[in-house]
N, C-alpha and C. Protein backbone atom coordinates (compact mmCIF):
# COMPACT_ATOMS: atom_id res chain seq x y z
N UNK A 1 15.70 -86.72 -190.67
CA UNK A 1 15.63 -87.27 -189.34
C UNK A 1 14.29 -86.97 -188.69
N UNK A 2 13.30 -86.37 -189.60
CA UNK A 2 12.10 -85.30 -188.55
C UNK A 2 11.41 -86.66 -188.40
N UNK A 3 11.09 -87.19 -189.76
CA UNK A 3 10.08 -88.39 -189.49
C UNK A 3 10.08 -90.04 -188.43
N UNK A 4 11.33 -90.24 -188.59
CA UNK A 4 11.72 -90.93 -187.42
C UNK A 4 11.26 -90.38 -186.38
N UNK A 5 11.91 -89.63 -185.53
CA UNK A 5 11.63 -88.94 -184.72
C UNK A 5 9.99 -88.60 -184.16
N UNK A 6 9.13 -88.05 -184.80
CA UNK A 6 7.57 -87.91 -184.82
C UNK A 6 7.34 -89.39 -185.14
N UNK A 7 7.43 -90.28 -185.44
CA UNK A 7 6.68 -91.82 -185.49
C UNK A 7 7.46 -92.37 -184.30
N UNK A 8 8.21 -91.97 -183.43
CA UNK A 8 9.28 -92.06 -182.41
C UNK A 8 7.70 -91.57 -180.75
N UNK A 9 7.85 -90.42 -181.09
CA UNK A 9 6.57 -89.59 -180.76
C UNK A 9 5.14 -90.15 -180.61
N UNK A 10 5.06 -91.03 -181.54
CA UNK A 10 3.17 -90.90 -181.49
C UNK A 10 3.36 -92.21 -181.09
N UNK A 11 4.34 -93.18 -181.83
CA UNK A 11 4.25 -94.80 -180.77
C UNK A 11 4.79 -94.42 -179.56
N UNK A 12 5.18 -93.94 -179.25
CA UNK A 12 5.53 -94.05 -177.62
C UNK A 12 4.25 -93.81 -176.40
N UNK A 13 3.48 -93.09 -176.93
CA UNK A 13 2.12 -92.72 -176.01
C UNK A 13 1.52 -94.26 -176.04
N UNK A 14 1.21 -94.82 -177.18
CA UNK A 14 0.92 -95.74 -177.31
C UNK A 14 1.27 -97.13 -176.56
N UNK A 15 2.63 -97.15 -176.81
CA UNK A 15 3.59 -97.98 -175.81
C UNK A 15 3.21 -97.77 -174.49
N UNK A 16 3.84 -96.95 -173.93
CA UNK A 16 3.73 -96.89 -172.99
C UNK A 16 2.45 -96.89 -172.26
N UNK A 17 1.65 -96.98 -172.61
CA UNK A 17 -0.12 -96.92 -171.82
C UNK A 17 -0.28 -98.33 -171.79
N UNK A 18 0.06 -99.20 -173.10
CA UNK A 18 -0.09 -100.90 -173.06
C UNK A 18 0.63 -101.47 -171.91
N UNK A 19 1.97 -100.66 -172.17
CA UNK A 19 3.19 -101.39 -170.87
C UNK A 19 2.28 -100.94 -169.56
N UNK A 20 1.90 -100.14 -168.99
CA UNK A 20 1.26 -99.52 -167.97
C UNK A 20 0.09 -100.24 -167.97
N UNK A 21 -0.63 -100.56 -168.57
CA UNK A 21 -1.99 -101.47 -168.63
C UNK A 21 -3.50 -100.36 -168.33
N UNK A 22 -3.13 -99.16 -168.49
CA UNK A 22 -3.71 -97.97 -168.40
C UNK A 22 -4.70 -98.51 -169.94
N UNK A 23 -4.42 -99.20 -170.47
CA UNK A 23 -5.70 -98.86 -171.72
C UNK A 23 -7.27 -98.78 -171.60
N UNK A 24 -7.46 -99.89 -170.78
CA UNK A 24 -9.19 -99.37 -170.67
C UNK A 24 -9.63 -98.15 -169.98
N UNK A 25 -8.58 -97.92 -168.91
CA UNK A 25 -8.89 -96.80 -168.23
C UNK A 25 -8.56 -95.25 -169.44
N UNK A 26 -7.73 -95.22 -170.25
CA UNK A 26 -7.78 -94.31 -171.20
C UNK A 26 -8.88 -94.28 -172.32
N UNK A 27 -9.31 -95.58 -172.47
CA UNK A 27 -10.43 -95.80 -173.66
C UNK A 27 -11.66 -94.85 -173.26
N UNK A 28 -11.86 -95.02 -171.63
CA UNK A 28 -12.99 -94.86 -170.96
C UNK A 28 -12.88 -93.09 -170.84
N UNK A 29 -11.48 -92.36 -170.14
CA UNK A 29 -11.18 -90.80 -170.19
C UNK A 29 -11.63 -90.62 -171.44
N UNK A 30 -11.49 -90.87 -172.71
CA UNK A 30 -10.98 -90.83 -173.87
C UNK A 30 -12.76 -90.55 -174.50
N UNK A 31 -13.49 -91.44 -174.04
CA UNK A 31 -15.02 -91.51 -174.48
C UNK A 31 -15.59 -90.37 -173.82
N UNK A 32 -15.40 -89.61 -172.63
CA UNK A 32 -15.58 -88.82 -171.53
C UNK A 32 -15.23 -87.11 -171.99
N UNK A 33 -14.24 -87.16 -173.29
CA UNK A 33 -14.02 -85.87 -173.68
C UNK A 33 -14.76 -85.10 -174.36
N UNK A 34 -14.72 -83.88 -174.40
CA UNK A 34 -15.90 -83.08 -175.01
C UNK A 34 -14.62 -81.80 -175.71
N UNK A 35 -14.84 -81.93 -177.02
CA UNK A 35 -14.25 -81.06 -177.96
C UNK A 35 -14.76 -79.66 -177.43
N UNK A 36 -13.83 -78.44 -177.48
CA UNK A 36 -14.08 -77.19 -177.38
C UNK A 36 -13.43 -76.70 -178.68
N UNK A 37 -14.07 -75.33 -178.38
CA UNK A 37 -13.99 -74.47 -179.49
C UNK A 37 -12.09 -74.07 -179.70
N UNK A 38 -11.09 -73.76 -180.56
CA UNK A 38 -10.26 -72.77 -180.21
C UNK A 38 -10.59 -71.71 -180.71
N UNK A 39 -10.14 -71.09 -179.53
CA UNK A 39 -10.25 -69.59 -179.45
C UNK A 39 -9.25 -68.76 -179.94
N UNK A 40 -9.29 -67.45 -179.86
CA UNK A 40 -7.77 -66.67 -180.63
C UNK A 40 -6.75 -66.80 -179.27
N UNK A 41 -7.22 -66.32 -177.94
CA UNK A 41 -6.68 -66.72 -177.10
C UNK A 41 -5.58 -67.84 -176.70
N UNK A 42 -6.16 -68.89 -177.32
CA UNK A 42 -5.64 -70.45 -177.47
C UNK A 42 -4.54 -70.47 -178.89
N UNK A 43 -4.56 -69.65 -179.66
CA UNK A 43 -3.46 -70.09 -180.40
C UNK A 43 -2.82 -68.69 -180.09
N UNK A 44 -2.97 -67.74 -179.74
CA UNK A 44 -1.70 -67.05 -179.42
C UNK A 44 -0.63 -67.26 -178.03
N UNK A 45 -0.96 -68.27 -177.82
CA UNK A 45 0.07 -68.85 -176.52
C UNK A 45 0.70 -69.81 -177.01
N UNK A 46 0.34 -70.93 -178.09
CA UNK A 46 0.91 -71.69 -178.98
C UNK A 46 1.98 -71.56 -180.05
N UNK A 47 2.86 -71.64 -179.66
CA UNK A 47 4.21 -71.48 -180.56
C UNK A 47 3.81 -72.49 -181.70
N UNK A 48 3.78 -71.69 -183.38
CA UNK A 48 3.73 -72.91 -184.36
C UNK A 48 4.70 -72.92 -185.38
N UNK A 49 4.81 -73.33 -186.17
CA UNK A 49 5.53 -73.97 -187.25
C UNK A 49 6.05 -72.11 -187.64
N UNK A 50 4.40 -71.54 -187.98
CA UNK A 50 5.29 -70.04 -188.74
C UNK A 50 5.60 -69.00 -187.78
N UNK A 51 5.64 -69.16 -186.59
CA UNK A 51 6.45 -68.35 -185.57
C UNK A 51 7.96 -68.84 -185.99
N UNK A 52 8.42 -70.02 -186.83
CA UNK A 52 9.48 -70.49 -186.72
C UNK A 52 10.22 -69.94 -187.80
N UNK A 53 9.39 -69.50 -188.67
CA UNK A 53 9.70 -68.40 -189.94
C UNK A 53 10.97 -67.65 -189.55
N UNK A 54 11.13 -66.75 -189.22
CA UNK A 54 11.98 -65.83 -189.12
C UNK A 54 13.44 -66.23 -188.45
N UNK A 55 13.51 -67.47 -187.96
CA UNK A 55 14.76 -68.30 -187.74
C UNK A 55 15.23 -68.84 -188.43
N UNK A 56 14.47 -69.61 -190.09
CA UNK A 56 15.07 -70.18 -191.17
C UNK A 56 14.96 -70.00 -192.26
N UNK A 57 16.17 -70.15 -193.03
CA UNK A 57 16.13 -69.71 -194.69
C UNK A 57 15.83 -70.40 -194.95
N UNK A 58 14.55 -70.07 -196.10
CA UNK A 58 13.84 -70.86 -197.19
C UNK A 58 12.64 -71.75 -196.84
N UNK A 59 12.35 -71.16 -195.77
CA UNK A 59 11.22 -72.01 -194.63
C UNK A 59 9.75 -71.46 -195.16
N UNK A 60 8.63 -72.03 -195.13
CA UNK A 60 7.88 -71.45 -195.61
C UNK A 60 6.24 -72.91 -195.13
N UNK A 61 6.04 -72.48 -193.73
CA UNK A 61 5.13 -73.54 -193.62
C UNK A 61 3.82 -73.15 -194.04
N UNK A 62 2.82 -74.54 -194.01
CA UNK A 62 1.66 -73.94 -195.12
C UNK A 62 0.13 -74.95 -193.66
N UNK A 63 -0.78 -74.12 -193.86
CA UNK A 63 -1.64 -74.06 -192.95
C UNK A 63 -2.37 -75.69 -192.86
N UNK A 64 -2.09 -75.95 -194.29
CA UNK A 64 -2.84 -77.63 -194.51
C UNK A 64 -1.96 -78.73 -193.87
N UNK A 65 -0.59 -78.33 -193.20
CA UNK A 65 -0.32 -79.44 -192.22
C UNK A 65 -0.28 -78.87 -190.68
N UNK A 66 -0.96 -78.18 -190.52
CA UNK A 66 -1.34 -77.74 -188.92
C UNK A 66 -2.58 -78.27 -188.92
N UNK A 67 -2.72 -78.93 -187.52
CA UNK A 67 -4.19 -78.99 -186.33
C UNK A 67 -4.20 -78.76 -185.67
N UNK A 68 -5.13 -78.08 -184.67
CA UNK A 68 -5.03 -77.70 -183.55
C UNK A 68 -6.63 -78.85 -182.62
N UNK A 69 -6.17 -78.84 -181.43
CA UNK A 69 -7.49 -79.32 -180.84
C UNK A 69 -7.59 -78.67 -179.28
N UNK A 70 -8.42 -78.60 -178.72
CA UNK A 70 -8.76 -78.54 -177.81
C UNK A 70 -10.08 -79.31 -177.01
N UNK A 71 -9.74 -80.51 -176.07
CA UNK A 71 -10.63 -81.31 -175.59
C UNK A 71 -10.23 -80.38 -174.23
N UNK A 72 -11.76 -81.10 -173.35
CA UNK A 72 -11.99 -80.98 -172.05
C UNK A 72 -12.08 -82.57 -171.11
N UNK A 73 -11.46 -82.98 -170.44
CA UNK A 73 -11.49 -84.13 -169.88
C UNK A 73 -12.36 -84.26 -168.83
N UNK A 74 -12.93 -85.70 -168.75
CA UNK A 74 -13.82 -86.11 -167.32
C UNK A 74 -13.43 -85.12 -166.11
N UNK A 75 -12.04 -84.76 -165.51
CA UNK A 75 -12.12 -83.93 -164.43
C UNK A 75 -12.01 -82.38 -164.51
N UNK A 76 -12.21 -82.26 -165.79
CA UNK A 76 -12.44 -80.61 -166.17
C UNK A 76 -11.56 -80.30 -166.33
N UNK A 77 -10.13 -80.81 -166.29
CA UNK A 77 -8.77 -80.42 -167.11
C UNK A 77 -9.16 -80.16 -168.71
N UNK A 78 -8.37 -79.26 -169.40
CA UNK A 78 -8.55 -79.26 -170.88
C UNK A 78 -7.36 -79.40 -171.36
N UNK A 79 -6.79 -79.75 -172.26
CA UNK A 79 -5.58 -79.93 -173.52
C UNK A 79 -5.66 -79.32 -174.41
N UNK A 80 -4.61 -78.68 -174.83
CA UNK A 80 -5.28 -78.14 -175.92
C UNK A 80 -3.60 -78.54 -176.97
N UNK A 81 -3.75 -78.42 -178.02
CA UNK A 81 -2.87 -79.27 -178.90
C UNK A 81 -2.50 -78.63 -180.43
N UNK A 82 -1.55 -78.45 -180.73
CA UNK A 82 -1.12 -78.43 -182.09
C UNK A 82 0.03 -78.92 -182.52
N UNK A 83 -0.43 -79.22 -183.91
CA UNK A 83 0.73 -80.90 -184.25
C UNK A 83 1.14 -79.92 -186.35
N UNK A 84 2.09 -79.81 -186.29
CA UNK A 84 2.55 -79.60 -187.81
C UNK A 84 3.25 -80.98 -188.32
N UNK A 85 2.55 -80.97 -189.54
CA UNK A 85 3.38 -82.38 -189.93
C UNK A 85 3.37 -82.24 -191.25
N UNK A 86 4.45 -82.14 -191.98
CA UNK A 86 4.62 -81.59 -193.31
C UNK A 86 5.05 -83.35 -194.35
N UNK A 87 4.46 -83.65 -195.40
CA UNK A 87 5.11 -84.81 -195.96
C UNK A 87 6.49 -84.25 -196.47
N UNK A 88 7.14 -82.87 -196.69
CA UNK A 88 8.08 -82.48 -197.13
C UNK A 88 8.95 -82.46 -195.80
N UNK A 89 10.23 -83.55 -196.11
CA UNK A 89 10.87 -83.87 -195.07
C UNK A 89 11.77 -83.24 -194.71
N UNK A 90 12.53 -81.83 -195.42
CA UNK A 90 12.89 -80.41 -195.11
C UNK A 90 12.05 -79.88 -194.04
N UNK A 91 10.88 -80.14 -193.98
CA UNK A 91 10.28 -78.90 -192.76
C UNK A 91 10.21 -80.03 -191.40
N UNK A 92 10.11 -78.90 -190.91
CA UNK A 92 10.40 -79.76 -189.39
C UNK A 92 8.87 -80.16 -188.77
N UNK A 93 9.33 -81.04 -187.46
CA UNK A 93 7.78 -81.64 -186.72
C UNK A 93 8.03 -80.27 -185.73
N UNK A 94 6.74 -80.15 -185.52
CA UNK A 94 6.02 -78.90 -184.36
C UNK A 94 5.03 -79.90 -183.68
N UNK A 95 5.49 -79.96 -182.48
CA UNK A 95 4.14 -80.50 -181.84
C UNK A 95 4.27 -79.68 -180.13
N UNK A 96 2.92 -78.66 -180.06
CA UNK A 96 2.80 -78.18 -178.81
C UNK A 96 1.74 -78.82 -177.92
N UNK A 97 1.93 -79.21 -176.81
CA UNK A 97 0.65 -79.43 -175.93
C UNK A 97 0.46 -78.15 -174.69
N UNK A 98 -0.68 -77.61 -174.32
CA UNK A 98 -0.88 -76.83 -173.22
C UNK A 98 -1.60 -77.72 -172.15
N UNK A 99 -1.66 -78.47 -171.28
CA UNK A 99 -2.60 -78.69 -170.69
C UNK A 99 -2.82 -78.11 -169.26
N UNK A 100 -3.77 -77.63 -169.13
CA UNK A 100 -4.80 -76.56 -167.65
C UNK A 100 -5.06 -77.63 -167.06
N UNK A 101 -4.46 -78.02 -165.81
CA UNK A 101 -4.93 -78.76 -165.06
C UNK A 101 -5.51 -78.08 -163.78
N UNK A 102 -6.52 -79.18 -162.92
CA UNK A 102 -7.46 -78.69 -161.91
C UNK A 102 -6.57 -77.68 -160.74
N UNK A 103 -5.17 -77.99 -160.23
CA UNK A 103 -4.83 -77.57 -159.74
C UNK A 103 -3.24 -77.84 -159.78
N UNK A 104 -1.95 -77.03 -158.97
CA UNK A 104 -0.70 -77.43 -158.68
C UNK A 104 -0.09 -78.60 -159.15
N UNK A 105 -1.23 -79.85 -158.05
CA UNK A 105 -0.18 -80.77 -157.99
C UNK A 105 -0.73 -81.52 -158.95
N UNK A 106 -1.80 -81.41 -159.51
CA UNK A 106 -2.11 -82.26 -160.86
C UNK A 106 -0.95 -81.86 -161.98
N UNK A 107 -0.35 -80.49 -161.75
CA UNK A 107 -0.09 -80.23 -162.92
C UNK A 107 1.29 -81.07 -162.97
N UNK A 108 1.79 -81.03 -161.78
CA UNK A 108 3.01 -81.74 -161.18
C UNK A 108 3.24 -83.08 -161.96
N UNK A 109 2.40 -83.84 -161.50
CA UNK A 109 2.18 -85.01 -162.04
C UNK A 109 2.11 -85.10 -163.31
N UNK A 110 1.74 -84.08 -164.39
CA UNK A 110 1.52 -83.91 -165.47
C UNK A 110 2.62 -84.01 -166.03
N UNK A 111 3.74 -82.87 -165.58
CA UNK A 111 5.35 -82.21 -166.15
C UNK A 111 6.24 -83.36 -165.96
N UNK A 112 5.80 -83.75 -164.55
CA UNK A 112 6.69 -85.35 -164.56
C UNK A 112 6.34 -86.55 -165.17
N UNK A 113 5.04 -87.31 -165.92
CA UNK A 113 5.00 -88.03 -166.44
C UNK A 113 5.20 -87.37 -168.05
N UNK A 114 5.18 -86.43 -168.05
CA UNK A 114 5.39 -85.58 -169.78
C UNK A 114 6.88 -86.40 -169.94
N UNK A 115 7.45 -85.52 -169.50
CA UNK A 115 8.83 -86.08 -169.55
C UNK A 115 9.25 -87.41 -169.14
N UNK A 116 8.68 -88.32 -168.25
CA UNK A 116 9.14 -89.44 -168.06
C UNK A 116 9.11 -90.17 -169.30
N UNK A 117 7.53 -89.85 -170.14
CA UNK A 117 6.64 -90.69 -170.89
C UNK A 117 8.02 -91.11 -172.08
N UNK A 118 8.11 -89.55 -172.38
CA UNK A 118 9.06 -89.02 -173.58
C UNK A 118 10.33 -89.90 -173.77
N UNK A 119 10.97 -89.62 -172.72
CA UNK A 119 12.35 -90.45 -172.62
C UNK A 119 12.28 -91.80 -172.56
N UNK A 120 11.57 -92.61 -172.09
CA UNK A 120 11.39 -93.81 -172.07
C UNK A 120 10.74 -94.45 -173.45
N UNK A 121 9.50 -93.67 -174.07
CA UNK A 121 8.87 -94.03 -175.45
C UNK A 121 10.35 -93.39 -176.37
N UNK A 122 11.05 -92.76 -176.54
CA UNK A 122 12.34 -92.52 -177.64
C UNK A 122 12.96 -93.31 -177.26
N UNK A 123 13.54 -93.99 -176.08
CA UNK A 123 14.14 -95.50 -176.12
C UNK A 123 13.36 -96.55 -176.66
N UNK A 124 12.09 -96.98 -176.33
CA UNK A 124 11.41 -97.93 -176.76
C UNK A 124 11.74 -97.96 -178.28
N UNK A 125 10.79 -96.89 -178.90
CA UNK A 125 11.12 -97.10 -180.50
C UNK A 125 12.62 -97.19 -181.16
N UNK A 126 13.63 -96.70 -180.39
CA UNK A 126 15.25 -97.36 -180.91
C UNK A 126 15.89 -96.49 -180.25
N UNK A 127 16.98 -97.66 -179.79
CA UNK A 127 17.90 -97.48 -178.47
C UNK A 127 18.93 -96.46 -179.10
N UNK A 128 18.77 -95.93 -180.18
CA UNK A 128 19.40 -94.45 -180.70
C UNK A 128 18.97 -93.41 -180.07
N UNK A 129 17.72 -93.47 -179.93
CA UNK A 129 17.27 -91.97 -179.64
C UNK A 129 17.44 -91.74 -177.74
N UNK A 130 17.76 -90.82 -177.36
CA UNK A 130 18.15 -90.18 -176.13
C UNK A 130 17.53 -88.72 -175.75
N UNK A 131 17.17 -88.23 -174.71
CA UNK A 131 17.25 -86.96 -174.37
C UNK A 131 18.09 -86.44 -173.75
N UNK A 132 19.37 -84.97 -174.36
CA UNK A 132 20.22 -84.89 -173.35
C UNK A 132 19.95 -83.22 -172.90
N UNK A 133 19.52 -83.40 -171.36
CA UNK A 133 19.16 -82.24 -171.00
C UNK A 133 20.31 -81.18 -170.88
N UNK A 134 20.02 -80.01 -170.87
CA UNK A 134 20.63 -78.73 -170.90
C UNK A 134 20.24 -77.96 -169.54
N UNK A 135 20.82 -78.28 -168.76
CA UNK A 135 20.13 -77.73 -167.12
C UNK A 135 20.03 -75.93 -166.80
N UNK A 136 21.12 -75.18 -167.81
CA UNK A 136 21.46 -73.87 -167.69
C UNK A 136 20.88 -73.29 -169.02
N UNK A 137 20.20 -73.90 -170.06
CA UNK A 137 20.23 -73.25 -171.26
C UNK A 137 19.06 -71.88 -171.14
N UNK A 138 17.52 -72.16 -170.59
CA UNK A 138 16.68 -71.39 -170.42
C UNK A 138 15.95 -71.67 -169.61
N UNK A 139 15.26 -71.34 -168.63
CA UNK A 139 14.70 -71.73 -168.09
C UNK A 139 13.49 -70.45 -167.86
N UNK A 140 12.13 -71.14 -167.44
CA UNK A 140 11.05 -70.13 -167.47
C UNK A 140 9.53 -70.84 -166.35
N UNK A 141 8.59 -70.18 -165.99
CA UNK A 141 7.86 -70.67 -165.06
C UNK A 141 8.43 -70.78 -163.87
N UNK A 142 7.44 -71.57 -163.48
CA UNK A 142 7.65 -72.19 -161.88
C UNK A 142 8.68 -73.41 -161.88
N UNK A 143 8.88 -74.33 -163.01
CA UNK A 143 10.03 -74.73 -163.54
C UNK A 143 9.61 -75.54 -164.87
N UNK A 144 11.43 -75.57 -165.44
CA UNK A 144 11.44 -75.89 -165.97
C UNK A 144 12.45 -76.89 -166.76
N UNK A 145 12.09 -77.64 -168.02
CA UNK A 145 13.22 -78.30 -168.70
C UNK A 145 13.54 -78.55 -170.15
N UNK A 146 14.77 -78.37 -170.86
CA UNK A 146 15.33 -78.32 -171.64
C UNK A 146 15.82 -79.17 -172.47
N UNK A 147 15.80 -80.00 -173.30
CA UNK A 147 16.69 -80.96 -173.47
C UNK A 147 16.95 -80.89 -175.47
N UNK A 148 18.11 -81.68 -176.11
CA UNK A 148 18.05 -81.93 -177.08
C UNK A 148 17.68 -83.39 -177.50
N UNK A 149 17.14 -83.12 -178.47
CA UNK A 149 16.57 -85.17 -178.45
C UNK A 149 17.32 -85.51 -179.37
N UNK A 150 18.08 -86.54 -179.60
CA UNK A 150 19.85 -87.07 -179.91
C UNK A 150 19.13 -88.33 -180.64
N UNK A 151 19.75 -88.32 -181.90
CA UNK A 151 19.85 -89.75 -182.36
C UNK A 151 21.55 -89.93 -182.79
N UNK A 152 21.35 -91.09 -182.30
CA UNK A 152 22.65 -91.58 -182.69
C UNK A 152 23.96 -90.69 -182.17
N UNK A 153 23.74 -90.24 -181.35
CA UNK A 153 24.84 -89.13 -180.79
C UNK A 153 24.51 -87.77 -181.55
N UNK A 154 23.86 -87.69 -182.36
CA UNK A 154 23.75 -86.31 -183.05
C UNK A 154 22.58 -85.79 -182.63
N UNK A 155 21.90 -84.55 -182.46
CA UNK A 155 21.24 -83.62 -181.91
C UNK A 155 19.89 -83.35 -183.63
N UNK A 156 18.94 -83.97 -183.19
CA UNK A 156 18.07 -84.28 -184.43
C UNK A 156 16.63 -83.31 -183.74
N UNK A 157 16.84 -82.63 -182.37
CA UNK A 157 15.48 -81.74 -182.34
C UNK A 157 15.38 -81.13 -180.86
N UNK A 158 14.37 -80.97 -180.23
CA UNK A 158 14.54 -80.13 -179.17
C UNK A 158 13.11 -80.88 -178.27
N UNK A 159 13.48 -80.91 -177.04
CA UNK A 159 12.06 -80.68 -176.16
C UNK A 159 11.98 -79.68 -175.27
N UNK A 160 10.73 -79.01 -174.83
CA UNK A 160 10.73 -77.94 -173.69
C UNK A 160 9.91 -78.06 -172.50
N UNK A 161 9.98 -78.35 -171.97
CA UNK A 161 8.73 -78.69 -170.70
C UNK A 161 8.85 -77.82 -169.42
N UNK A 162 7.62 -77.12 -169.67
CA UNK A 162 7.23 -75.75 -168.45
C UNK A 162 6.24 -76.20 -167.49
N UNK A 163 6.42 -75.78 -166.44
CA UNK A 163 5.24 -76.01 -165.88
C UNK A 163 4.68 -74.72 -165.05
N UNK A 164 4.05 -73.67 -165.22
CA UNK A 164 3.67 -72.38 -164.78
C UNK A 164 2.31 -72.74 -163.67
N UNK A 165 2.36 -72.76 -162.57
CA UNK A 165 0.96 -73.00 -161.57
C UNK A 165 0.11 -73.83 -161.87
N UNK A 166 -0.97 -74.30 -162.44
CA UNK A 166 -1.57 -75.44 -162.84
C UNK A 166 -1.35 -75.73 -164.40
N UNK A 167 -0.85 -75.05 -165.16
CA UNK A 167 -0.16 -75.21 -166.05
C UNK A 167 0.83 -76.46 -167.06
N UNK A 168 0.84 -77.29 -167.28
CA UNK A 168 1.89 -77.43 -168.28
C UNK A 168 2.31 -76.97 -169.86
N UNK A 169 3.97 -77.06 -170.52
CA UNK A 169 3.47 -76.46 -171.75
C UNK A 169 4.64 -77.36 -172.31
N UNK A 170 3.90 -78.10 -173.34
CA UNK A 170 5.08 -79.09 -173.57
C UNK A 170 5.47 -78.59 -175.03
N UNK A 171 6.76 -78.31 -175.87
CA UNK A 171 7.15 -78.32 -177.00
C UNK A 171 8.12 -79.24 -177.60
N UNK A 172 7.30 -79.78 -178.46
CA UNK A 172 8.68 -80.57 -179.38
C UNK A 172 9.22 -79.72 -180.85
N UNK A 173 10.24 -79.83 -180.99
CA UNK A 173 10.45 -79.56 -182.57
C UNK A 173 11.87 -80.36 -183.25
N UNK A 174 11.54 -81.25 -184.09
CA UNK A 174 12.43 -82.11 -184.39
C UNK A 174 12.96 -81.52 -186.44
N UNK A 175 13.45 -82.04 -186.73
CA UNK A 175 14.08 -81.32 -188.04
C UNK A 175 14.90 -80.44 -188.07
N UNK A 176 14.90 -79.38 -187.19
CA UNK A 176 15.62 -78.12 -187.25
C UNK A 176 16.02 -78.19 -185.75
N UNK A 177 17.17 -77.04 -185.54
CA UNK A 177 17.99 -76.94 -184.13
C UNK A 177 18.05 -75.61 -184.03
N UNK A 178 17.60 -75.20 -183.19
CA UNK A 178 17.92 -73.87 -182.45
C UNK A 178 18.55 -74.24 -181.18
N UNK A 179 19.95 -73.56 -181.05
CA UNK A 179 20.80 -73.32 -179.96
C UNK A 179 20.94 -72.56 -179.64
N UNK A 180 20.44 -71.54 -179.90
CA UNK A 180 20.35 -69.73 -179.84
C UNK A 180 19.51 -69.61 -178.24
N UNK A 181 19.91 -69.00 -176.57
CA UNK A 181 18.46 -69.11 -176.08
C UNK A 181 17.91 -68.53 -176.08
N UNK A 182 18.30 -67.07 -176.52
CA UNK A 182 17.75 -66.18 -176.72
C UNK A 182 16.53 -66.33 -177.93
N UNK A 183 17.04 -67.07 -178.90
CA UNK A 183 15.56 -67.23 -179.53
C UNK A 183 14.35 -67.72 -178.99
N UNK A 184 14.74 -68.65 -177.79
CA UNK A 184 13.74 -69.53 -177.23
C UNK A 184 13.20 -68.74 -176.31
N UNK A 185 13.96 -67.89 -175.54
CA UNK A 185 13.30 -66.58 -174.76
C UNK A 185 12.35 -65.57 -175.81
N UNK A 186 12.80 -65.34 -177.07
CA UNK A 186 11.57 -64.86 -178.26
C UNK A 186 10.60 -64.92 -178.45
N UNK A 187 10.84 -66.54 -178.61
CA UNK A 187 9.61 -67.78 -178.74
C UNK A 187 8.56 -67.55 -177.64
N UNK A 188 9.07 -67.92 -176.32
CA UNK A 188 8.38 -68.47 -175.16
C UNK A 188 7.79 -67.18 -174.03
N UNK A 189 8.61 -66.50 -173.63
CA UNK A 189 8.91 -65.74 -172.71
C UNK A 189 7.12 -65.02 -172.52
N UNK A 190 6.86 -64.57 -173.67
CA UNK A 190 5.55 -63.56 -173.36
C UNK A 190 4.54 -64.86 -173.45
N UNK A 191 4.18 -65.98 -174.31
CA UNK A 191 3.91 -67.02 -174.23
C UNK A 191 3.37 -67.88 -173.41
N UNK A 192 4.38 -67.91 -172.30
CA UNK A 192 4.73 -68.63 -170.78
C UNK A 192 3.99 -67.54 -169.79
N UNK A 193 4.02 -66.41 -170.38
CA UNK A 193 3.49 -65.21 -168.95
C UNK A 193 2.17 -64.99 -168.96
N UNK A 194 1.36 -65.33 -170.22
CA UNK A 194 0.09 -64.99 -170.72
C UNK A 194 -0.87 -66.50 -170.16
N UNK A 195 0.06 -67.65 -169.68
CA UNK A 195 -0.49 -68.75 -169.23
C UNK A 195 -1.35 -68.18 -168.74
């Protein structure tokens, strides 16, 4: 189910910017970015694939399907990004975004189109896929949200969306299910505080 799901994922950004008519104006942000370095800093706030180690038997991710990036945008916001994508369809999709925005309410705007984008692009690509949020499961930051991403009525992965002061921190992980929240407090907790 991982690969559905992640091609679910990457057309939907897509989609949705055409439906919005946002494309030249993204072509143009998009020409405007300036690659930065990552730092050690930058991936120890990043939850990845082998933080996920110690939750599954027989798991064993390998460094040649991780990327990481970090751009800086026209208004001095930066992103910073890591995407696991394994052709072995046993391992699961990891995809984290951090993005530092200029201030509060940028970031606002950020957490709410994150999630709008999401739910609406997993309908677009097939009226199977759903997000069904979990309002009590964990919660962390200044706020936050939870959800399982559902195909077909069945529970095929997870989203997490934080938003800590100018902050956002978006996680997907599709293939595997953690219902545990305490793991996700494991995961996140020092993570989320080091924003």
């Amino acid at each position: 189910m991982k690969k559905p799901v992640a091609v679910a994922l990457i057309i939907t950004g897509v989609a949705l910017l055409s439906i919005c008519g946002f494309v030249s104006l993204v072509l143009i942000w998009a020409a405007a970015t300036n690659t930065l370095p990552i730092s050690e800093s930058d991936t120890q706030v990043i939850v990845t694939a082998n933080d996920l180690v110690p939750y599954f038997d027989d798991y064993a991710p390998t460094i040649e399907h991780e990327s990481f990036q970090k751009v800086q945008y026209l208004d001095q916001s930066v992103e910073l990004t890591y995407e696991y994508d394994s052709p072995n369809e046993n391992d699961p999709f990891v995809s984290t975004t951090i993005s530092y925005e200029r201030n509060k309410g940028d970031a606002s705007g950020v957490y709410l189109a994150t999630w709008t984008f999401q739910k609406l692009g997993l309908k677009s690509e097939d009226q199977r896929f759903e997000l069904e949020e979990l309002d009590s499961f964990y919660s962390i930051g200044d706020r936050s949200r939870f959800a399982n991403i559902m195909y077909g009525g069945e529970p095929v992965g997870h989203l997490f969306l934080v938003q800590k002061g100018n902050t956002v921190y978006s996680f997907i992980l599709t293939g595997f299910l953690i219902e545990d929240p305490s793991v996700w407090m494991e995961l996140f907790s020092e993570r989320i505080q080091n924003l």
